[in-house]
Protein backbone atom coordinates (compact mmCIF):
# COMPACT_ATOMS: atom_id res chain seq x y z
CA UNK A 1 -51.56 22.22 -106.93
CA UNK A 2 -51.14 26.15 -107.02
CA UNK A 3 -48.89 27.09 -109.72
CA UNK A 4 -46.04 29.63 -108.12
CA UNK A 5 -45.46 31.24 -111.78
CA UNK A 6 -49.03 32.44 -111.83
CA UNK A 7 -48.72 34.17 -108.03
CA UNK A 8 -45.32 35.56 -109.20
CA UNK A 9 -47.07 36.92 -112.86
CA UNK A 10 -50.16 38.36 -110.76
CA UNK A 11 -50.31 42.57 -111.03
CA UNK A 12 -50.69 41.90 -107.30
CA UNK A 13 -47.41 40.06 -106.40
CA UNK A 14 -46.21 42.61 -108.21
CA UNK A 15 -47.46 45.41 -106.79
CA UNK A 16 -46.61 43.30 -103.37
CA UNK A 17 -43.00 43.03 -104.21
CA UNK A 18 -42.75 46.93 -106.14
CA UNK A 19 -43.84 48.36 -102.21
CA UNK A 20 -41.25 45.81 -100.39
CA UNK A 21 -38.66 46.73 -102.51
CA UNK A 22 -39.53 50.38 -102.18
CA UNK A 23 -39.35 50.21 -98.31
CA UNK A 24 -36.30 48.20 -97.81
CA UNK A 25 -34.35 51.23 -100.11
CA UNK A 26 -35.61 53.89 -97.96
CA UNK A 27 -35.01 52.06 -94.68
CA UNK A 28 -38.93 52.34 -94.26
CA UNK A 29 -41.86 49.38 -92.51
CA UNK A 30 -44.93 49.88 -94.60
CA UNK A 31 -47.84 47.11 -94.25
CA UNK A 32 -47.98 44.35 -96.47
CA UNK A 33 -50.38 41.56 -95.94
CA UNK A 34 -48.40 38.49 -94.59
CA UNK A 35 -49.10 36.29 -97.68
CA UNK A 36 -47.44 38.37 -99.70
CA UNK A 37 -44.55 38.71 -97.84
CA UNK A 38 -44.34 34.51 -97.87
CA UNK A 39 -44.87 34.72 -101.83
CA UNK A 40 -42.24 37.36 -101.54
CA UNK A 41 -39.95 35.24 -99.64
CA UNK A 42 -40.60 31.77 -100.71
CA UNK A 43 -39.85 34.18 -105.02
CA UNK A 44 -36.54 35.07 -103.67
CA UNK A 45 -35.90 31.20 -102.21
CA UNK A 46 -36.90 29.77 -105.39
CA UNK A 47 -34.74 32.15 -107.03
CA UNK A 48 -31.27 31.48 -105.01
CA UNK A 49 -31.48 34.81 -103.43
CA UNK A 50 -31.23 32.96 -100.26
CA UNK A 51 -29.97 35.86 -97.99
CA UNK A 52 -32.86 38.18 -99.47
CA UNK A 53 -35.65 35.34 -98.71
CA UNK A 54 -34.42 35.41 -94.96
CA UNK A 55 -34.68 39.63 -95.02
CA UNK A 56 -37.93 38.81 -96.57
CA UNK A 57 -39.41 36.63 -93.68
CA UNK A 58 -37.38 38.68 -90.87
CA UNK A 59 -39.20 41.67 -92.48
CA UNK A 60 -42.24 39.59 -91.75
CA UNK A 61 -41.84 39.07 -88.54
CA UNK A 62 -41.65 43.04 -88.02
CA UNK A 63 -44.82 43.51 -88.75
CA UNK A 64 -46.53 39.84 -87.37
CA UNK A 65 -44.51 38.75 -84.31
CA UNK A 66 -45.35 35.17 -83.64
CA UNK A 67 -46.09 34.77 -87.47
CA UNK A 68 -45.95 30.70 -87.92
CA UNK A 69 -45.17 30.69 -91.94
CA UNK A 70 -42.11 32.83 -91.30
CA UNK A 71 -40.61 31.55 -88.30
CA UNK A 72 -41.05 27.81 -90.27
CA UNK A 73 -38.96 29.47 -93.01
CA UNK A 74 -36.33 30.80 -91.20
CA UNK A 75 -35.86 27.82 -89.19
CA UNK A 76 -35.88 25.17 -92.12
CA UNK A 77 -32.72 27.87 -93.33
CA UNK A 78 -30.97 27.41 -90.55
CA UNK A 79 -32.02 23.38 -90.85
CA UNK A 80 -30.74 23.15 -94.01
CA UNK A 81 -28.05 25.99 -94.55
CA UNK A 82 -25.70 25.93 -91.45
CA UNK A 83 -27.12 22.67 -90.06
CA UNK A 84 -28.31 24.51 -86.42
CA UNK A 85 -30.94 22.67 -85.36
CA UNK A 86 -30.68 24.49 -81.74
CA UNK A 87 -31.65 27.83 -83.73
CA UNK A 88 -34.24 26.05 -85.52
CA UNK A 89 -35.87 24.85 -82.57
CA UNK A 90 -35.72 28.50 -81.31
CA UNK A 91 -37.61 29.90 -84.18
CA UNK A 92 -40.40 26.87 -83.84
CA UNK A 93 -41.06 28.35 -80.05
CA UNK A 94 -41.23 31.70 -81.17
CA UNK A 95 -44.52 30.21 -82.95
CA UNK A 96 -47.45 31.77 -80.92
CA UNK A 97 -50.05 29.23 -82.07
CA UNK A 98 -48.86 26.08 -81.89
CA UNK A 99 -51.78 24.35 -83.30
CA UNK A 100 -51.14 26.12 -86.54
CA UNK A 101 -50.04 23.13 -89.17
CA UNK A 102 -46.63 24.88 -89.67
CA UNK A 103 -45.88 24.87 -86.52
CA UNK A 104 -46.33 20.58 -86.40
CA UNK A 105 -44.69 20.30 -89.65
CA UNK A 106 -41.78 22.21 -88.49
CA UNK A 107 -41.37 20.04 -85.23
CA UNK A 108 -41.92 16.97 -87.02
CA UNK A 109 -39.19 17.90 -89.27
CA UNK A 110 -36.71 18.66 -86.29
CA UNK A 111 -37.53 15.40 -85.34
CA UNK A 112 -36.56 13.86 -88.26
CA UNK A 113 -33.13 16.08 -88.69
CA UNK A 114 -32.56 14.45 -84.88
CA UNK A 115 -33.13 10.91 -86.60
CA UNK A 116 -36.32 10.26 -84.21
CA UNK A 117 -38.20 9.35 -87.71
CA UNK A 118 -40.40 7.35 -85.26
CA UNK A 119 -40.90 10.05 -82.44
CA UNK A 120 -42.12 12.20 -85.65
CA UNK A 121 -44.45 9.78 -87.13
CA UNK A 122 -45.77 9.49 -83.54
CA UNK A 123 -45.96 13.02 -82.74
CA UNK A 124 -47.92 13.41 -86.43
CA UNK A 125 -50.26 10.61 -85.52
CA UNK A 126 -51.31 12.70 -81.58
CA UNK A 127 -52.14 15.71 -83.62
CA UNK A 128 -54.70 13.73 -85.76
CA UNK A 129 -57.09 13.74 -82.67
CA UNK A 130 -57.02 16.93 -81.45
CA UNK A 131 -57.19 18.99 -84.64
CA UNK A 132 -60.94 19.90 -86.82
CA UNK A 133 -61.96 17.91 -90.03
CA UNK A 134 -60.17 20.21 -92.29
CA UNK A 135 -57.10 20.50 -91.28
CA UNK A 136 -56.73 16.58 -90.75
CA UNK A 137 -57.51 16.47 -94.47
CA UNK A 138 -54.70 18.98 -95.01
CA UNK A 139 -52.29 16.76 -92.88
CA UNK A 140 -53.15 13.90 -95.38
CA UNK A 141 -51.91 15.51 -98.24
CA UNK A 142 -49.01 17.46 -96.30
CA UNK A 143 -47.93 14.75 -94.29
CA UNK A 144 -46.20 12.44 -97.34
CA UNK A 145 -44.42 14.73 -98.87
CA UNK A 146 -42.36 15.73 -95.61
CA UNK A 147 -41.67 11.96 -95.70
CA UNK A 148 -40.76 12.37 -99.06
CA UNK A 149 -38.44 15.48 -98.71
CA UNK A 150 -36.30 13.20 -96.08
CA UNK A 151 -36.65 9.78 -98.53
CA UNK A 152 -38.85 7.95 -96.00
CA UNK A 153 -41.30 6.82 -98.96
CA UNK A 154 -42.53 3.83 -96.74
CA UNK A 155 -44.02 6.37 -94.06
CA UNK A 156 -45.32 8.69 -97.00
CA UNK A 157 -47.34 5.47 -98.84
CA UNK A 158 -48.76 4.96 -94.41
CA UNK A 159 -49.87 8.58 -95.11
CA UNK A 160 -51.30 8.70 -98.17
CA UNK A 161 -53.34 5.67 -98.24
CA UNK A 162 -55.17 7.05 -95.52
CA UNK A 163 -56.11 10.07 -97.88
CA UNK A 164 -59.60 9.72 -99.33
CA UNK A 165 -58.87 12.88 -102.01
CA UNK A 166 -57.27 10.32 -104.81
CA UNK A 167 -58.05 12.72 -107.34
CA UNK A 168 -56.02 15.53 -106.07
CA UNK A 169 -52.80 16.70 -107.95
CA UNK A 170 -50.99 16.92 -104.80
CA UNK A 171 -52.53 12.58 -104.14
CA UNK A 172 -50.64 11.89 -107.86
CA UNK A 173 -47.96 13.93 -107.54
CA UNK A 174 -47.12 12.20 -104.04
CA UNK A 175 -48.41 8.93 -105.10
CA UNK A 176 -45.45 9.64 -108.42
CA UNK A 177 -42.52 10.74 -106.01
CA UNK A 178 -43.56 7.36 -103.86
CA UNK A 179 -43.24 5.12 -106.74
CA UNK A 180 -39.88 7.01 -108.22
CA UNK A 181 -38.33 6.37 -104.82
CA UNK A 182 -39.78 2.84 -104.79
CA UNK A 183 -37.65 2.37 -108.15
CA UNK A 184 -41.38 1.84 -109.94
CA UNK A 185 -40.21 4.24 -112.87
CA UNK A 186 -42.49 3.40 -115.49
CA UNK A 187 -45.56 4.04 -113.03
CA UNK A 188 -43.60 7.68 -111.74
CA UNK A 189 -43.04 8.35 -115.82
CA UNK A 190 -46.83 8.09 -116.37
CA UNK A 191 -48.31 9.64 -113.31
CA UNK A 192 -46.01 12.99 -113.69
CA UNK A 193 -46.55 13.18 -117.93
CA UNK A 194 -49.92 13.08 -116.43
CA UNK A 195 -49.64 15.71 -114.06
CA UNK A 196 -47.77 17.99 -116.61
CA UNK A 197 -50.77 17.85 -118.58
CA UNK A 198 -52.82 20.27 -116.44
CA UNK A 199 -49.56 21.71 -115.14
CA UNK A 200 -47.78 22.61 -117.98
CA UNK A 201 -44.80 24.73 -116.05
CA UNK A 202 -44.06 23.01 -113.09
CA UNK A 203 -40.61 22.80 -112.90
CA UNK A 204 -40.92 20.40 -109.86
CA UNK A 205 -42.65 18.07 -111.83
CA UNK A 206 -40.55 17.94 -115.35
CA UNK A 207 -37.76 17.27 -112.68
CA UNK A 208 -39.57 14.44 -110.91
CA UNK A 209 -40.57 13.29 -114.78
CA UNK A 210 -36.77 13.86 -116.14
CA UNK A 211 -35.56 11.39 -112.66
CA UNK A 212 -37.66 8.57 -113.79
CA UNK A 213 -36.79 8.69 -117.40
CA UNK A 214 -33.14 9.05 -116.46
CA UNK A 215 -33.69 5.80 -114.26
CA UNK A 216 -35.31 4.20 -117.26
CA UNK A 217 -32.43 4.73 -119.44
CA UNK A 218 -34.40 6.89 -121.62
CA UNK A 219 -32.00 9.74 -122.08
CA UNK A 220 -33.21 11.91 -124.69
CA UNK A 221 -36.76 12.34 -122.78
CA UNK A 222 -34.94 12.72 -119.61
CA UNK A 223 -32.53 15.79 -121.53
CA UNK A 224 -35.86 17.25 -122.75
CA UNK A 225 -37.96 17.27 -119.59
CA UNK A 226 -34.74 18.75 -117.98
């Protein structure tokens, strides 16, 4: 699992964010390579600076029309902020490749908002023939944690046992949400102290960890995690 803080710490992220800044006080476009702006975007997102995370991706979109990554950010916004799934579904056919795996999340996750939970398991399932060896893998880990996100941990267990990568901190930490939404709290507890081991400042995960020791009544370790 890549660890935000590091990106964020980088002398390149920061360099990154020094030149966006720079631009959007002088009213200026300069180039800056479309990863960046995401980290950019998804750093302001993370930090509540909601309204600068959609400049961020619009800013994006400037300089890579079409852009899947962005477009999937700005419509989840207006998913999840104002509830306009018509604007959402806009942004999702502004997508120029729509084989890229944003693109399916996003139109699973429409799907979903529209309560077709089915129709978006289904539509998930098509894609699985049609796209290469790698990014099938990718769907494998991806897939059950958009299940997750929308409490559907029955779909994201479908999902995940298909996954062959059982190692993988993104296989545990899914594999932990399943079982904390599955009320199994003393298997969540151990898989995320686990997890925290190698990850020592996810925030995501002492969350998840803090959840299951609330559920378990252990209060003190749930106030500390927190």
């Amino acid at each position: 699992m890549s660890n935000k803080n590091d990106i964020y710490n980088s002398n390149k992220f920061k360099e990154a964010l020094s030149r966006y800044k720079s631009a959007q006080d002088q009213h200026q476009t300069v180039f800056i390579d479309l990863d960046d702006i995401i980290d950019i975007a998804e750093y302001y997102n993370e930090s509540g600076a909601y309204d600068d995370a959609v400049k961020a991706n619009e800013y994006a979109l400037t300089l890579y029309p079409g852009a899947a990554a962005p477009l999937a950010m700005l419509a989840r916004a207006a998913m999840f902020g104002s509830n306009d799934i018509k604007k959402a579904k806009a942004y999702a056919d502004m997508i120029d490749d729509k084989d890229d795996l944003e693109y399916i999340y996003l139109k699973a996750e429409i799907m979903i908002m529209e309560e077709n939970v089915d129709g978006a398991d289904a539509y998930l399932e098509s894609k699985m023939n049609v796209l290469d060896d790698e990014s099938v893998d990718d769907m494998l880990l991806d897939v059950p944690f958009i299940f997750l996100d929308y409490k559907y941990p029955e779909l994201a267990q479908k999902w995940l046992t298909r996954c062959n990568e059982t190692d993988a901190p993104e296989y545990k930490a899914a594999e932990g949400e399943i079982a904390l939404l599955f009320e199994d709290y003393e298997k969540s507890e151990t898989i995320f102290k686990k997890l925290l081991e190698d990850d020592p400042f996810s925030s995501n995960l002492w969350n998840k960890l803090a959840m299951a020791q609330f559920s378990l009544n252990h209060m003190s370790d749930a106030i500390e995690s927190c």
